[in-house]
Protein backbone atom coordinates (compact mmCIF):
# COMPACT_ATOMS: atom_id res chain seq x y z
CA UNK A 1 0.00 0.00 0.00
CA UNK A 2 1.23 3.62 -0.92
CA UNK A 3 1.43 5.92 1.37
CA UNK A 4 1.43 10.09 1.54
CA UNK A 5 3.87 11.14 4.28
CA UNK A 6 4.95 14.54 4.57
CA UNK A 7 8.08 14.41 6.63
CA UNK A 8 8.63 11.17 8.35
CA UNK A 9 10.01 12.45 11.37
CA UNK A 10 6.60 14.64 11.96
CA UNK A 11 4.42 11.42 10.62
CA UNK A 12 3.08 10.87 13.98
CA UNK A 13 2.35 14.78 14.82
CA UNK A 14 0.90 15.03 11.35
CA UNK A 15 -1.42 12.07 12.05
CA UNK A 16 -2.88 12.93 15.22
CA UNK A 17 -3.42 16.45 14.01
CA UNK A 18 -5.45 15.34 10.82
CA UNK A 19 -7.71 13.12 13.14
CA UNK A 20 -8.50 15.82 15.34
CA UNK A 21 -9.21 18.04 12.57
CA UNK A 22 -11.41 15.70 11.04
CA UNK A 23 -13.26 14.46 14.38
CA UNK A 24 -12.94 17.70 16.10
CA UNK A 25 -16.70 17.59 18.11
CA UNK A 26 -15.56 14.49 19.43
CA UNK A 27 -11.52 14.38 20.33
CA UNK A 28 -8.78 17.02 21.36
CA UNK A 29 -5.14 16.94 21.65
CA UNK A 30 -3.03 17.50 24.64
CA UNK A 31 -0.50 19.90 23.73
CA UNK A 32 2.78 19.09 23.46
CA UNK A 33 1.85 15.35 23.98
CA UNK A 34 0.41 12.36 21.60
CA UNK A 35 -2.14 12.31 23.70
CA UNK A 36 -6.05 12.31 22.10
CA UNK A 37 -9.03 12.44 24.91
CA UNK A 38 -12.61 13.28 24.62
CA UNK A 39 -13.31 16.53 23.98
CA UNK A 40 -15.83 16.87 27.20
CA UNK A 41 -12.96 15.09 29.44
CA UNK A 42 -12.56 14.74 32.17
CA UNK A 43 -16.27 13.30 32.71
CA UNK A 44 -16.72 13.66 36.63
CA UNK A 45 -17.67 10.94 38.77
CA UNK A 46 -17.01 8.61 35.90
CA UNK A 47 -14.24 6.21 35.93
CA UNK A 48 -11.56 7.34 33.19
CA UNK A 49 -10.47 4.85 30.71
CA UNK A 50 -6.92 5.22 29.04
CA UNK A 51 -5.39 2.90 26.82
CA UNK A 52 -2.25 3.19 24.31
CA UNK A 53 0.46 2.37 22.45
CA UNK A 54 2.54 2.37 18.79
CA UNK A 55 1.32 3.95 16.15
CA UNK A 56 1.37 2.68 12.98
CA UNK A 57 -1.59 0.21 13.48
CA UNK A 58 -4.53 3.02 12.80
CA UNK A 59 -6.94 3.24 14.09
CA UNK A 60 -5.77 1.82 17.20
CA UNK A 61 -5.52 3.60 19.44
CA UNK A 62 -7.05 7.33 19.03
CA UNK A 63 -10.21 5.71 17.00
CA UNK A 64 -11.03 4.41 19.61
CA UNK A 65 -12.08 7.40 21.97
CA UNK A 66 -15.25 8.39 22.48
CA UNK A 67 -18.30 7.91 24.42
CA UNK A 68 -18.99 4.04 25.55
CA UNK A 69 -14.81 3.93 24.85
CA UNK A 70 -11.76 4.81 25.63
CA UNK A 71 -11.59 8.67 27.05
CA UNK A 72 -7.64 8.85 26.28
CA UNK A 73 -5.59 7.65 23.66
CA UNK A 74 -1.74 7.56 24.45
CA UNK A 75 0.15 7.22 21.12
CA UNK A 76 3.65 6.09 20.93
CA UNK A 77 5.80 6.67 17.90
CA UNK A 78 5.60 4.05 14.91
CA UNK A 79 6.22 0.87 17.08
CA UNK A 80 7.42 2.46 19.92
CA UNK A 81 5.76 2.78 23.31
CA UNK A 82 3.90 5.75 24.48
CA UNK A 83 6.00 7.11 27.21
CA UNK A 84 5.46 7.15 31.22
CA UNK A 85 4.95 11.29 31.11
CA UNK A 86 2.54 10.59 27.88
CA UNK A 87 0.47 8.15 29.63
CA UNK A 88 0.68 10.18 32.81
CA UNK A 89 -0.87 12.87 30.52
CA UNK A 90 -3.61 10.76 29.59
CA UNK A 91 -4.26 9.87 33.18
CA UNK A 92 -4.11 13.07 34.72
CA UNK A 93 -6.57 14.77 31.48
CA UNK A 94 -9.38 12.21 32.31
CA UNK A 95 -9.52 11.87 35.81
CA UNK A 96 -13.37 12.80 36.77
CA UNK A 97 -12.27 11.84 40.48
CA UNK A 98 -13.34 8.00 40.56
CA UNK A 99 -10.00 7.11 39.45
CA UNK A 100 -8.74 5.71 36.00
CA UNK A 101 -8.65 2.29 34.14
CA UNK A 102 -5.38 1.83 32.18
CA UNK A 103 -5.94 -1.08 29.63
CA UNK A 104 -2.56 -2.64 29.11
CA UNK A 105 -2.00 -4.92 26.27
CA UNK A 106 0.48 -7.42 26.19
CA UNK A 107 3.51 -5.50 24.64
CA UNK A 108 6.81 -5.74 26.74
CA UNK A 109 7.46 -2.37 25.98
CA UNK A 110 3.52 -1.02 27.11
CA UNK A 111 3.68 -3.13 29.78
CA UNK A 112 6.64 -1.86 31.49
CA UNK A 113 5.61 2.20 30.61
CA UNK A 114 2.41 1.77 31.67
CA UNK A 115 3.02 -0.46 35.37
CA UNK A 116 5.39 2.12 36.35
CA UNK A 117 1.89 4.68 36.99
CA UNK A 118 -0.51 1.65 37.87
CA UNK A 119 2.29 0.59 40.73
């Protein structure tokens, strides 16, 4: 498959930015971060739901936030973990005060970014 890629060191800046532009009543952006979250977070007294990883798998992760989903998207660079202050981001942006879910999937590298903020 062919890709259009502007620069590919700003590939994962440039991706995040088009999906908020497109999906803009729905998601924003953390600045400074590759962090996506629901645009109404944080969603008091409900329990925040972060999840996260590489990119280079779109949609996963940032099409998946929304209501009945996730309410933060942590994105890594292409194959590359999102990183502890990213995903402490993500945390910190959706936390309505009944605490936050991190869903971990089974990637060495997630794993061990994400347990060092679940400890």
């Amino acid at each position: 498959m062919k890709k259009l890629i502007n620069d590919p060191l700003r590939v994962v800046d440039d991706m995040l930015d088009g999906f908020v532009a497109a999906h803009s009543r729905q998601v924003r952006r953390i600045p400074g971060t590759n962090v996506i979250v629901r645009k109404d977070a944080p969603v008091k007294g409900k329990v925040g739901i972060v999840s996260g990883g590489g990119s280079g798998h779109e949609p996963a992760h940032a099409g998946y936030v929304g209501k009945g989903m996730l309410d933060a998207a942590v994105c890594g660079e292409v194959f590359t973990s999102p990183t502890p202050d990213q995903i402490l981001s993500a945390i910190q942006a959706v936390d309505g005060g009944n605490g936050v879910l991190l869903i971990i999937k089974n990637y060495t590298g997630d794993v061990m970014n994400f347990e060092m903020l679940s400890g």
